[in-house]
PDB file of N, CA and C in Angstrom:
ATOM      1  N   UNK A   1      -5.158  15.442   2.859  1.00  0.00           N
ATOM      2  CA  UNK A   1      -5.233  14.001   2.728  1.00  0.00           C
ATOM      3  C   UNK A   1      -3.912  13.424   3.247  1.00  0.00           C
ATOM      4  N   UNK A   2      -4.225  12.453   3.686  1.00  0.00           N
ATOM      5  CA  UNK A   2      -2.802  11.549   4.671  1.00  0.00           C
ATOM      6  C   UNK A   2      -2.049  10.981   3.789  1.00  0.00           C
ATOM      7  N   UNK A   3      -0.695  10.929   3.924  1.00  0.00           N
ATOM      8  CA  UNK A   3      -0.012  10.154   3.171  1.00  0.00           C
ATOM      9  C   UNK A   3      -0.152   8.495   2.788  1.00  0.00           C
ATOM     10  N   UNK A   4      -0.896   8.212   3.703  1.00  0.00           N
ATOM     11  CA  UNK A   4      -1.301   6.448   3.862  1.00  0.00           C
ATOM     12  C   UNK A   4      -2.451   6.896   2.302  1.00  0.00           C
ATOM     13  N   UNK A   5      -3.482   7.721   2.731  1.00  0.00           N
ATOM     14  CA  UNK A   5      -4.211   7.580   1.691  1.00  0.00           C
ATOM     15  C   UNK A   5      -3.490   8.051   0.120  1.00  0.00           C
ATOM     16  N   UNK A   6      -2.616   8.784   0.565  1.00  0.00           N
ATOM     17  CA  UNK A   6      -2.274   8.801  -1.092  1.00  0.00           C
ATOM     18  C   UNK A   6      -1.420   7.703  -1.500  1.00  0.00           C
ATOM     19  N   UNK A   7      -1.169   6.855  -1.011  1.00  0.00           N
ATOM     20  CA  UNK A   7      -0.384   5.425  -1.465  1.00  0.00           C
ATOM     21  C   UNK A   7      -1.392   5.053  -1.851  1.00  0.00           C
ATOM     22  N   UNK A   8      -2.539   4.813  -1.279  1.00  0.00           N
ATOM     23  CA  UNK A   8      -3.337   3.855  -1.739  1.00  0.00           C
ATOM     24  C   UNK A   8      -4.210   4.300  -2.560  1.00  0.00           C
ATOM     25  N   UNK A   9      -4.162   5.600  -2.867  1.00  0.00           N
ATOM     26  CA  UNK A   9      -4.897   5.995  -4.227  1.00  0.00           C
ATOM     27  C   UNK A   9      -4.298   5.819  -5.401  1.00  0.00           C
ATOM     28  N   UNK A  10      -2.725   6.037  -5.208  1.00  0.00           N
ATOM     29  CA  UNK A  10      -1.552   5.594  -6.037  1.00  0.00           C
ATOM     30  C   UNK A  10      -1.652   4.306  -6.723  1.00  0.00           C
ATOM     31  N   UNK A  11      -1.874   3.207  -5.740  1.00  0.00           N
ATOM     32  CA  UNK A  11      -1.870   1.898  -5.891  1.00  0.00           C
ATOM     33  C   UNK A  11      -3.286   1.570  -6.365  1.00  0.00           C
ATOM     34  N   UNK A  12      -4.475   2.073  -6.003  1.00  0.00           N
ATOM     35  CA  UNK A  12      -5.387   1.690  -7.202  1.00  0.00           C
ATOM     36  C   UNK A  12      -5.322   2.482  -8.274  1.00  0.00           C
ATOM     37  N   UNK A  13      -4.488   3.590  -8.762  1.00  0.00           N
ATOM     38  CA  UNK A  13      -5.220   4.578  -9.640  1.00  0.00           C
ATOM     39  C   UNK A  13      -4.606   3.257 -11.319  1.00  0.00           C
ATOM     40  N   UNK A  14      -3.589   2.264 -10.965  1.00  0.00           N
ATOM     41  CA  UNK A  14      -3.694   1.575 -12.270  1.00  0.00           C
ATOM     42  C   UNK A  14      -4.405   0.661 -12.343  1.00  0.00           C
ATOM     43  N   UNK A  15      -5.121   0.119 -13.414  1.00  0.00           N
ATOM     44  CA  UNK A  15      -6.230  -1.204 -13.762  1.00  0.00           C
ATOM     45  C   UNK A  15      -5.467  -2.548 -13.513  1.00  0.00           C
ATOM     46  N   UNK A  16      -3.808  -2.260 -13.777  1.00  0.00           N
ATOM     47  CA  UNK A  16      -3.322  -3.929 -13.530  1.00  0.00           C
ATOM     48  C   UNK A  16      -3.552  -4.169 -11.959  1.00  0.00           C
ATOM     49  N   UNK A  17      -2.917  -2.985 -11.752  1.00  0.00           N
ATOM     50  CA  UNK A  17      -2.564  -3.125  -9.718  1.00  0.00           C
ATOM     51  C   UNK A  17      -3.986  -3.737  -8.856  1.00  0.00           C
ATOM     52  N   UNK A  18      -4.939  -2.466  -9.906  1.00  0.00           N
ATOM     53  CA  UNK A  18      -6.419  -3.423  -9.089  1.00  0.00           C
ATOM     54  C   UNK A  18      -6.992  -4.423  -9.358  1.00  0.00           C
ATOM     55  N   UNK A  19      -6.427  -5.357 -10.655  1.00  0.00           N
ATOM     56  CA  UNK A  19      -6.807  -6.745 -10.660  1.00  0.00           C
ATOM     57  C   UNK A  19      -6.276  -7.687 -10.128  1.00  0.00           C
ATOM     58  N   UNK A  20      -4.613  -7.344  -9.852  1.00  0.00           N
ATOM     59  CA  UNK A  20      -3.824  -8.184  -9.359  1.00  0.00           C
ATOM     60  C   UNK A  20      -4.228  -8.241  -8.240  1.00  0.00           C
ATOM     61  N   UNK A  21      -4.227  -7.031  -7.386  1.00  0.00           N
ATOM     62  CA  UNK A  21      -5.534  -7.082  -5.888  1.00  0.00           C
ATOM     63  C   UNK A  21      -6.614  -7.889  -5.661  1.00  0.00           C
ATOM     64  N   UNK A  22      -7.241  -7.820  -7.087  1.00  0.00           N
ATOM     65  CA  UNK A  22      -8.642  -8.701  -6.749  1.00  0.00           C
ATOM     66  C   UNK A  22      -7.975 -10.071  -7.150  1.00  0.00           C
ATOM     67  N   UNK A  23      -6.983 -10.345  -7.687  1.00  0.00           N
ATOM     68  CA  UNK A  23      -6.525 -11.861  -7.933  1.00  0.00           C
ATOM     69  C   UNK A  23      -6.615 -12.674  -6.873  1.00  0.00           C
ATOM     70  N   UNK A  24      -5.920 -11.656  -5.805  1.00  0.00           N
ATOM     71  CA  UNK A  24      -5.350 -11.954  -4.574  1.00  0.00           C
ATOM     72  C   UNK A  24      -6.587 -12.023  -3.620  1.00  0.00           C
ATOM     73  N   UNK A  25      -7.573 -10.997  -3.954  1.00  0.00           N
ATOM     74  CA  UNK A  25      -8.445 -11.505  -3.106  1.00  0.00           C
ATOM     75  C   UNK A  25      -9.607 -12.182  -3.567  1.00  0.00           C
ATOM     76  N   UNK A  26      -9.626 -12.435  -4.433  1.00  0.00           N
ATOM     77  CA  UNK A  26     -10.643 -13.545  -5.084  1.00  0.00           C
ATOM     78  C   UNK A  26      -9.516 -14.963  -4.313  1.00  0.00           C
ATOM     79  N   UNK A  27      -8.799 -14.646  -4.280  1.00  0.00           N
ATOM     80  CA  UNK A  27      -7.868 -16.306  -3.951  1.00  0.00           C
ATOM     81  C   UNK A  27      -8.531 -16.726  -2.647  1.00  0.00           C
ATOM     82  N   UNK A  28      -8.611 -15.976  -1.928  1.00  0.00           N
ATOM     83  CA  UNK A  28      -8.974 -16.030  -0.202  1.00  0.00           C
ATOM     84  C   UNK A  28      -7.570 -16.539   0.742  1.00  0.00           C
ATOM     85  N   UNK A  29      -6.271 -16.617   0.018  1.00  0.00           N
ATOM     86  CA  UNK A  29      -5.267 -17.368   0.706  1.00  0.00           C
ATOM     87  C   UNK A  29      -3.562 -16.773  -0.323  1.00  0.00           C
ATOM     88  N   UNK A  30      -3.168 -16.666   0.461  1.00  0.00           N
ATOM     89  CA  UNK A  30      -1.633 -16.544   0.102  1.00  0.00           C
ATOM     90  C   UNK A  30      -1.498 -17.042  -1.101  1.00  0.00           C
ATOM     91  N   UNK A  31      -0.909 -16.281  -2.432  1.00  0.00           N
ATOM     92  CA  UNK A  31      -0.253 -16.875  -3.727  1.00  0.00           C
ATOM     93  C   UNK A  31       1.280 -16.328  -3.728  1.00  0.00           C
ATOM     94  N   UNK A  32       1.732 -17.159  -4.482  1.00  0.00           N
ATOM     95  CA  UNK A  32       3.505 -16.932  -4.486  1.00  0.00           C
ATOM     96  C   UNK A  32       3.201 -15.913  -5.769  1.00  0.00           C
ATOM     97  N   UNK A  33       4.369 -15.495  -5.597  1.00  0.00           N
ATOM     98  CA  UNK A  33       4.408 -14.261  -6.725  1.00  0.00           C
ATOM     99  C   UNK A  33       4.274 -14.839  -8.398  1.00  0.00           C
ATOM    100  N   UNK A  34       4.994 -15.867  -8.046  1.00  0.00           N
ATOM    101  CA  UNK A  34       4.616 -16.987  -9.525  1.00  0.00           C
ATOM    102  C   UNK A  34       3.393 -17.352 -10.276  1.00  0.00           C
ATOM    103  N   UNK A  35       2.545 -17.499  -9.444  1.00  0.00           N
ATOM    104  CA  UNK A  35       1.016 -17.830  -9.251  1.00  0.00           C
ATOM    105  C   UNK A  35       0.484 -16.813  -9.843  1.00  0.00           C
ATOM    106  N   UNK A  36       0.396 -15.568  -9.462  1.00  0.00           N
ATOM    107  CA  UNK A  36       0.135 -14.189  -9.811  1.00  0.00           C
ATOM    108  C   UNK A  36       0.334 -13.940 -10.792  1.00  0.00           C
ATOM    109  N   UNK A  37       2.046 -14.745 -11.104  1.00  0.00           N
ATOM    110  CA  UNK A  37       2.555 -13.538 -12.549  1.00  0.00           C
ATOM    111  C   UNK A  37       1.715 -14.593 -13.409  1.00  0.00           C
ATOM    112  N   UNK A  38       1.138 -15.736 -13.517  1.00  0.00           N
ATOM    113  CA  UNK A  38       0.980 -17.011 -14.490  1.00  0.00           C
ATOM    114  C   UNK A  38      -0.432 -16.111 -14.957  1.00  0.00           C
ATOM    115  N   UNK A  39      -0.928 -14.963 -14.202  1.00  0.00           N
ATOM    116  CA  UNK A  39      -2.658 -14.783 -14.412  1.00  0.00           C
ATOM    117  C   UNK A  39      -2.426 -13.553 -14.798  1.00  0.00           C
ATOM    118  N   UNK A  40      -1.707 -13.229 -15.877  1.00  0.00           N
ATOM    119  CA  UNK A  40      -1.341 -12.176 -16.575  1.00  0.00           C
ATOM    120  C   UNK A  40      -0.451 -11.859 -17.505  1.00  0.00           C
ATOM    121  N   UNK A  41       0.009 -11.328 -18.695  1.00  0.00           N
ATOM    122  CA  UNK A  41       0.640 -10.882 -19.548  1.00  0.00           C
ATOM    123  C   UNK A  41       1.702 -10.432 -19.568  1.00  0.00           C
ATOM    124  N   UNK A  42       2.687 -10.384 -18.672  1.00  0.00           N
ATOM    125  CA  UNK A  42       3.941  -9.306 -18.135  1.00  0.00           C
ATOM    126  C   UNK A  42       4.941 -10.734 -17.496  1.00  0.00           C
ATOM    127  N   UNK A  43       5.795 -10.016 -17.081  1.00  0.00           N
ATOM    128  CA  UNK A  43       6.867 -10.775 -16.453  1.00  0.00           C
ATOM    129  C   UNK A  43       6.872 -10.495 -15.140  1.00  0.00           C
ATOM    130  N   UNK A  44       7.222 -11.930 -14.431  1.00  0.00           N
ATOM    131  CA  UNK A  44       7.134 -11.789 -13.077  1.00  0.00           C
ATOM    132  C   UNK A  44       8.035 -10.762 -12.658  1.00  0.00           C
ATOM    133  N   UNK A  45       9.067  -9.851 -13.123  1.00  0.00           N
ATOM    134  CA  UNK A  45       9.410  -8.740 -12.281  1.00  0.00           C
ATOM    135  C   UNK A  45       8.424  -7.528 -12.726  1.00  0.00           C
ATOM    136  N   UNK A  46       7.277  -7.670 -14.071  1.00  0.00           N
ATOM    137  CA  UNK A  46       6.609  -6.457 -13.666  1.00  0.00           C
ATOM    138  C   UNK A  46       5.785  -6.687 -12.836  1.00  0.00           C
ATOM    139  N   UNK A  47       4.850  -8.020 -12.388  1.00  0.00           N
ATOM    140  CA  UNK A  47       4.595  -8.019 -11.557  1.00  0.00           C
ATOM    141  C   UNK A  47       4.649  -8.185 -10.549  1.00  0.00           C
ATOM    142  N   UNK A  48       5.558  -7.582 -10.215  1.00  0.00           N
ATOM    143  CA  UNK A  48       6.898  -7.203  -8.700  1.00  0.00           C
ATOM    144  C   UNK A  48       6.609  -5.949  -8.508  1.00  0.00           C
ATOM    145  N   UNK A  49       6.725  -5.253  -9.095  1.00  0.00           N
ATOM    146  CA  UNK A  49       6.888  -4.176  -9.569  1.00  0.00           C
ATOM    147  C   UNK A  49       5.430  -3.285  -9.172  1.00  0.00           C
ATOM    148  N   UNK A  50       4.243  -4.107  -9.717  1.00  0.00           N
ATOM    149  CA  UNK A  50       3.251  -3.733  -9.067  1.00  0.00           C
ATOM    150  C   UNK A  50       2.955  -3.761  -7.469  1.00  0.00           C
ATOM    151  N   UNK A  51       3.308  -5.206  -7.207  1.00  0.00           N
ATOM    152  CA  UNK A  51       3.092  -5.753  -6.244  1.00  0.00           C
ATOM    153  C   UNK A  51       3.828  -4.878  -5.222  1.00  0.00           C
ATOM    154  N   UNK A  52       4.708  -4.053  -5.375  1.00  0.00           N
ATOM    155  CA  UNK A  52       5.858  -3.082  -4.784  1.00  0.00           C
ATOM    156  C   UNK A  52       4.683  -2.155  -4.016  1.00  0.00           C
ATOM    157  N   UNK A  53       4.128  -1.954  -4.855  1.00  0.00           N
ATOM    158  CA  UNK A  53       3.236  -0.721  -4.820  1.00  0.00           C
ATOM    159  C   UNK A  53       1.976  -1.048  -4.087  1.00  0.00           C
ATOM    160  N   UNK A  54       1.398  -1.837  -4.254  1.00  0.00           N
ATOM    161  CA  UNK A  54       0.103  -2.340  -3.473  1.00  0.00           C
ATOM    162  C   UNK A  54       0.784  -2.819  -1.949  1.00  0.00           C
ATOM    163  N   UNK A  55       1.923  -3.280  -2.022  1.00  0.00           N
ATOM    164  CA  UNK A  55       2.942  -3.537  -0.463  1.00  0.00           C
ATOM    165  C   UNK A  55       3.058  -2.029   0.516  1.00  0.00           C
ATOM    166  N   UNK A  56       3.506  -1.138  -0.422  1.00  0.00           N
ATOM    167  CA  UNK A  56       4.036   0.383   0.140  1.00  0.00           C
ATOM    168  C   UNK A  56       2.218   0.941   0.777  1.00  0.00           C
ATOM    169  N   UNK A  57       1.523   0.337  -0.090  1.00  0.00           N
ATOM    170  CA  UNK A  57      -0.209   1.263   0.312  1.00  0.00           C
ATOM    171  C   UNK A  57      -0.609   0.191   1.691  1.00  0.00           C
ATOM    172  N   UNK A  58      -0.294  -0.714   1.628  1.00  0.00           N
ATOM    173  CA  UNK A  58      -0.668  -1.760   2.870  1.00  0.00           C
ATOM    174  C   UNK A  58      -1.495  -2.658   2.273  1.00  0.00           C
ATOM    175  N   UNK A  59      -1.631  -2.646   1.070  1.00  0.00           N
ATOM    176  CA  UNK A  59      -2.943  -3.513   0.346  1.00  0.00           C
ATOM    177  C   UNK A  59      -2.470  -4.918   0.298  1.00  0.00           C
ATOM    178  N   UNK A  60      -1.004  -5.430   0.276  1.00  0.00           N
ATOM    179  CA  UNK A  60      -0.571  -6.789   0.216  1.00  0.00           C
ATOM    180  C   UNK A  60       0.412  -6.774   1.133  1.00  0.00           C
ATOM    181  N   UNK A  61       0.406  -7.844   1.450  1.00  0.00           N
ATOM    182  CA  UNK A  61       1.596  -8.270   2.331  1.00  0.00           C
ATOM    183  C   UNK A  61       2.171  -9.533   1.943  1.00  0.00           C
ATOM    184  N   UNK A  62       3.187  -9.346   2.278  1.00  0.00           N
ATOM    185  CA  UNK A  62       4.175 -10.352   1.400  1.00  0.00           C
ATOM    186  C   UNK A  62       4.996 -11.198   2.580  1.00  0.00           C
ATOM    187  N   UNK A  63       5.382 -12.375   1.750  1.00  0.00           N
ATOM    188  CA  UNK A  63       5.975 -13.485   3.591  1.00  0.00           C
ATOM    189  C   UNK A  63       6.890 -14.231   1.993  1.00  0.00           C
ATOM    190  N   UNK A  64       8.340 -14.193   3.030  1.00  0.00           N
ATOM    191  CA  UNK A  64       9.100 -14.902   1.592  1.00  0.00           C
ATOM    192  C   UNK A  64       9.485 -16.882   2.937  1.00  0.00           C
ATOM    193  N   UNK A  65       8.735 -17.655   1.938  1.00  0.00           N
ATOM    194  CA  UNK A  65       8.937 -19.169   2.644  1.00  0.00           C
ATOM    195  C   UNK A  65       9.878 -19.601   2.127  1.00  0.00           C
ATOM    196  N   UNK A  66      10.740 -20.022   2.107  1.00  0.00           N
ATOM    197  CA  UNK A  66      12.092 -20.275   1.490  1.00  0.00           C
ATOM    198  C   UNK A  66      12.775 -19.598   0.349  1.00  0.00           C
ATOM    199  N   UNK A  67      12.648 -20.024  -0.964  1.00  0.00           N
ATOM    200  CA  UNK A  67      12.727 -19.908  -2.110  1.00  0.00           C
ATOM    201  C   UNK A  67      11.762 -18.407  -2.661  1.00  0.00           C
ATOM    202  N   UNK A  68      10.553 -19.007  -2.191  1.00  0.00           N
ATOM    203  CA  UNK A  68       9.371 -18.321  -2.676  1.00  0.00           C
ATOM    204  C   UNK A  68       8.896 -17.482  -1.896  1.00  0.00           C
ATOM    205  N   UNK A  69       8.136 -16.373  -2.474  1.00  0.00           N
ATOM    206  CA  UNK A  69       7.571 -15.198  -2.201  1.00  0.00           C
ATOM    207  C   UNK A  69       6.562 -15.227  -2.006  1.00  0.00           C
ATOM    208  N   UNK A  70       5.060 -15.333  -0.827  1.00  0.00           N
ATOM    209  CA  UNK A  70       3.905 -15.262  -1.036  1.00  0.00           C
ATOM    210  C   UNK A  70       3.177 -14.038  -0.446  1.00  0.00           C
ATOM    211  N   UNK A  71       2.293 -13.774  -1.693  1.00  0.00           N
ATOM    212  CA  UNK A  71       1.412 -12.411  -0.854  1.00  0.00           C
ATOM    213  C   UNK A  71      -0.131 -12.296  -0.983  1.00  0.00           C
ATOM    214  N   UNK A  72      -0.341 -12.250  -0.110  1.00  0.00           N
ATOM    215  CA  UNK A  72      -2.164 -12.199   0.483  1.00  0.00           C
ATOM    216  C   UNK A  72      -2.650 -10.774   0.627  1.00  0.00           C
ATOM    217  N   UNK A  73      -3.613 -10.442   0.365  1.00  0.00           N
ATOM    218  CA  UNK A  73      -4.256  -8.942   0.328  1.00  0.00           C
ATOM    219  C   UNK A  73      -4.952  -8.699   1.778  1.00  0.00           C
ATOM    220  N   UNK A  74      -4.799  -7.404   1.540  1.00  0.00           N
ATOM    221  CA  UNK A  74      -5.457  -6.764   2.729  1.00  0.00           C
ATOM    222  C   UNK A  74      -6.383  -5.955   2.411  1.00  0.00           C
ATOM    223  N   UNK A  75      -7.302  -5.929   2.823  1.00  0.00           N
ATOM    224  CA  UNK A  75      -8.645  -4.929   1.797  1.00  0.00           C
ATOM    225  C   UNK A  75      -8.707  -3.762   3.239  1.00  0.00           C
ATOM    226  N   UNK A  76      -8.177  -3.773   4.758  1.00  0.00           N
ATOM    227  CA  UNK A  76      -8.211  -3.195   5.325  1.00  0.00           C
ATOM    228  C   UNK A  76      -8.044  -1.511   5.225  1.00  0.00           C
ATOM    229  N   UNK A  77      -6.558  -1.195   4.523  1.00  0.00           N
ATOM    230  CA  UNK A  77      -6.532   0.125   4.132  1.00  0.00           C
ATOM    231  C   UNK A  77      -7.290   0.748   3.271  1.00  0.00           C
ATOM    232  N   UNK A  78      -8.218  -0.094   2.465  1.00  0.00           N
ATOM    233  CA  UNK A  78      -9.690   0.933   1.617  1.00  0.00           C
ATOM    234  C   UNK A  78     -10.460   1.346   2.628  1.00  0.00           C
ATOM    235  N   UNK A  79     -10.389   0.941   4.065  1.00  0.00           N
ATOM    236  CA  UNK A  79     -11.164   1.509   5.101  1.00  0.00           C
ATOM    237  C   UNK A  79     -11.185   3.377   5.225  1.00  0.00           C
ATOM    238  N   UNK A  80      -9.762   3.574   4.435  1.00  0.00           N
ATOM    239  CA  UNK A  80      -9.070   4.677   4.846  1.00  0.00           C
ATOM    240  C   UNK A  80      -9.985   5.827   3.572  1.00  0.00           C
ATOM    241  N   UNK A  81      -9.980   5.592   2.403  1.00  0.00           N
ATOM    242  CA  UNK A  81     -10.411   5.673   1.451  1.00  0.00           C
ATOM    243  C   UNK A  81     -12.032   5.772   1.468  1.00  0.00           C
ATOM    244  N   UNK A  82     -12.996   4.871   1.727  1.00  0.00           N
ATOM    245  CA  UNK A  82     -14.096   4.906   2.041  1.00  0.00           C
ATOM    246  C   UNK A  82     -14.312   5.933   3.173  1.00  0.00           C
ATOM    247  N   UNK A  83     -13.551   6.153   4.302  1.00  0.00           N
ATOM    248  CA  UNK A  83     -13.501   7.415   5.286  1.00  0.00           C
ATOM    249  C   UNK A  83     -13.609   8.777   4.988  1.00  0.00           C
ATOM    250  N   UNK A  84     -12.461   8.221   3.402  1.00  0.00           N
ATOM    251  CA  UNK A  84     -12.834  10.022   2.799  1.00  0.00           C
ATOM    252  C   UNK A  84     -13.526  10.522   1.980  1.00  0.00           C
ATOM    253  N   UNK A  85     -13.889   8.981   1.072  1.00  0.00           N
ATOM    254  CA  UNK A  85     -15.328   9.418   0.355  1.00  0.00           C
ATOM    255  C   UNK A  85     -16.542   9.671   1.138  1.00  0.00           C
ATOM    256  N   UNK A  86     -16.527   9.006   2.463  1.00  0.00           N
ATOM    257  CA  UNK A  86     -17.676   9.952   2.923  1.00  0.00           C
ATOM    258  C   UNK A  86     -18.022  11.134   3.533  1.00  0.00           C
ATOM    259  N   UNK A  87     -16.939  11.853   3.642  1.00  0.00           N
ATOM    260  CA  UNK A  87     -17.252  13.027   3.422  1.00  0.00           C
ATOM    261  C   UNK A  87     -17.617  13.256   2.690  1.00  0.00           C
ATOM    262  N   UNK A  88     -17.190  13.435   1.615  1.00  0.00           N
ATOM    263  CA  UNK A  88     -17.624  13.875   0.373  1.00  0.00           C
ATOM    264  C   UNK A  88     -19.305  13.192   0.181  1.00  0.00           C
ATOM    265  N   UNK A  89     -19.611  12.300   0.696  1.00  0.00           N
ATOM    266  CA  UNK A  89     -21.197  11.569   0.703  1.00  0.00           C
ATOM    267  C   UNK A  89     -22.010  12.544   1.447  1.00  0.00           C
ATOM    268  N   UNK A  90     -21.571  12.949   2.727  1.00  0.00           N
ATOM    269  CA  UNK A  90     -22.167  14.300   3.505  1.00  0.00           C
ATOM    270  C   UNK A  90     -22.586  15.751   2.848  1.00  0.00           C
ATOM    271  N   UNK A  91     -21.741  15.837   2.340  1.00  0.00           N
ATOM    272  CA  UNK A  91     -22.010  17.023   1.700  1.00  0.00           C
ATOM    273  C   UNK A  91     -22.603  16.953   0.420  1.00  0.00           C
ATOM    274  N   UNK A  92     -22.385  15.747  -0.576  1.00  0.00           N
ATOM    275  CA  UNK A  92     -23.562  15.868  -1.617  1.00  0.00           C
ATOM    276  C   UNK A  92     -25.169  15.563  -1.035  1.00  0.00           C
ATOM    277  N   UNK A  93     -25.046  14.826   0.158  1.00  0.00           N
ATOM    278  CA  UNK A  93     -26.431  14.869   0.591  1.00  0.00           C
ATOM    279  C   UNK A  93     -26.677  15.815   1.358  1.00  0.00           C
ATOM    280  N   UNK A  94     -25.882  17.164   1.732  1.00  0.00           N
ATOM    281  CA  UNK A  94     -26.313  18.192   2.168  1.00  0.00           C
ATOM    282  C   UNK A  94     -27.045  18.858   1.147  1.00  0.00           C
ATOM    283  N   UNK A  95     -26.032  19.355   0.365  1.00  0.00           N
ATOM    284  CA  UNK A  95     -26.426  19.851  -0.958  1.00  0.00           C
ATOM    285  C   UNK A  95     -27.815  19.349  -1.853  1.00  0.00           C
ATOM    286  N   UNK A  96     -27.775  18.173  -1.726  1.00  0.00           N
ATOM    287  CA  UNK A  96     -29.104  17.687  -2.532  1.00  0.00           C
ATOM    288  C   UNK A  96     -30.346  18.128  -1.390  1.00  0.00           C
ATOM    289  N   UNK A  97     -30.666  18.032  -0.480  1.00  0.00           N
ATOM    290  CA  UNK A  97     -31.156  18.227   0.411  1.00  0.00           C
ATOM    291  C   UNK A  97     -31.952  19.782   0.267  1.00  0.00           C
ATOM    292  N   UNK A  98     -30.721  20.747  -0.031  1.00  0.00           N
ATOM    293  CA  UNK A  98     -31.050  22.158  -0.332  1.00  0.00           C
ATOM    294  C   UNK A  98     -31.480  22.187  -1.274  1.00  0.00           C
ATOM    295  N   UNK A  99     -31.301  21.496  -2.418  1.00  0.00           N
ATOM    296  CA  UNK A  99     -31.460  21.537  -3.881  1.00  0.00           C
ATOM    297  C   UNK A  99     -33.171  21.644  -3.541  1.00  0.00           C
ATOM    298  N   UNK A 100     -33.535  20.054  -3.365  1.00  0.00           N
ATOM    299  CA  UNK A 100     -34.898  19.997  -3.014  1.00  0.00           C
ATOM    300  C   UNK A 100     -35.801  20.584  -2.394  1.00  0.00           C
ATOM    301  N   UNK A 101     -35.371  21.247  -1.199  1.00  0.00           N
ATOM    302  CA  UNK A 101     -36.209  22.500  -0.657  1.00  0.00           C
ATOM    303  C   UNK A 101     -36.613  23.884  -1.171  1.00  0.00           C
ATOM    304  N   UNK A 102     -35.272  23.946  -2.031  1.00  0.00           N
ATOM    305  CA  UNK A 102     -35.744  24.769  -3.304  1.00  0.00           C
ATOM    306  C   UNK A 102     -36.562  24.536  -4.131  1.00  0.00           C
ATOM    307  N   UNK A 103     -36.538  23.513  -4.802  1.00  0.00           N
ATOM    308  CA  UNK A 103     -37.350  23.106  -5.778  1.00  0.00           C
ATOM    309  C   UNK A 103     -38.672  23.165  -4.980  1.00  0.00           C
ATOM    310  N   UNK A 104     -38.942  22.488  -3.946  1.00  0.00           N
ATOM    311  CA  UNK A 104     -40.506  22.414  -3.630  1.00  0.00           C
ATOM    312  C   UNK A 104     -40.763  24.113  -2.986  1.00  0.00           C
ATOM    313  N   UNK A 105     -39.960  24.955  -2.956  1.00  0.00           N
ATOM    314  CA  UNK A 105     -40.514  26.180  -2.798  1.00  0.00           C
ATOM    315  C   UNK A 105     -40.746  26.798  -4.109  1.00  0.00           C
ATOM    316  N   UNK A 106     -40.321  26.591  -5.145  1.00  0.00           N
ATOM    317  CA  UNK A 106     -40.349  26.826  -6.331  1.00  0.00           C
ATOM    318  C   UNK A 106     -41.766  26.067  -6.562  1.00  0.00           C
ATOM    319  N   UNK A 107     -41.948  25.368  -6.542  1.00  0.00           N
ATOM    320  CA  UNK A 107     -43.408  24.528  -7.213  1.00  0.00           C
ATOM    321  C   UNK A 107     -44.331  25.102  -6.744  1.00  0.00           C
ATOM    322  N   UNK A 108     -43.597  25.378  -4.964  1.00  0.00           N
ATOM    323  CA  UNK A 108     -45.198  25.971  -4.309  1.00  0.00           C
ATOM    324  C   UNK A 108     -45.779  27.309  -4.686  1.00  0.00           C
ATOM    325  N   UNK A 109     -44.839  28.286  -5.210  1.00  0.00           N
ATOM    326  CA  UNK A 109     -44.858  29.464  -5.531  1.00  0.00           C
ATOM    327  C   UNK A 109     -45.778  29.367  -6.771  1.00  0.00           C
ATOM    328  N   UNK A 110     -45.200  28.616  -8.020  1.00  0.00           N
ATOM    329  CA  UNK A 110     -46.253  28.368  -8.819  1.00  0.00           C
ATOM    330  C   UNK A 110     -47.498  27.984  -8.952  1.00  0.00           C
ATOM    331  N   UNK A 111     -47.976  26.756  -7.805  1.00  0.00           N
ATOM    332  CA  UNK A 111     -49.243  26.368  -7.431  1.00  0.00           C
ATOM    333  C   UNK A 111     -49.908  27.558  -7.082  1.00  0.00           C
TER     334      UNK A 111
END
């Protein structure tokens, strides 16, 4: 597995990181880091802190406009992720595939 993908397994494997994600993309538009921290329980440096992490996987990107910090999501790098679950989709539908040919040789044997 690629190092890109293990950031970003990193970065969803916590429940805050993947809501703050969907915050961001339920928004459809750039929020300042302020905005973010107001839609949650923590302090705006923990959610920095997250936001660190969803930045390092490629999942947010961040633009500082003067003062302020804004960051918009990228749902692009789950592309990477979905790539490798399907493998894994190939081969359980290989496998099921065999399963079933068994089974109906099994039935037929009994008929």
């Amino acid at each position: 597995m690629s190092e890109k993908v293990n950031k970003i397994f990193k970065a969803i494997a916590d429940p805050t990181r993947r809501e703050i994600f969907h915050v961001l993309v339920a928004a459809g538009t750039a929020l300042s880091v302020n905005q973010v921290s107001e839609k949650f329980d923590m302090s705006r440096q923990g959610v920095s802190k997250h936001l660190k992490l969803l930045r390092e996987a490629g999942m947010v990107q961040v633009e500082s406009v003067g003062r302020e910090t804004y960051c918009h999501a990228d749902a692009q790098p789950l592309k990477e992720v979905q790539n490798w679950l399907d493998s894994y989709d190939q081969f359980w539908d290989e496998k099921l595939d065999l399963l079933g040919k068994h089974l109906d040789q099994h039935n037929q044997k009994k008929a």
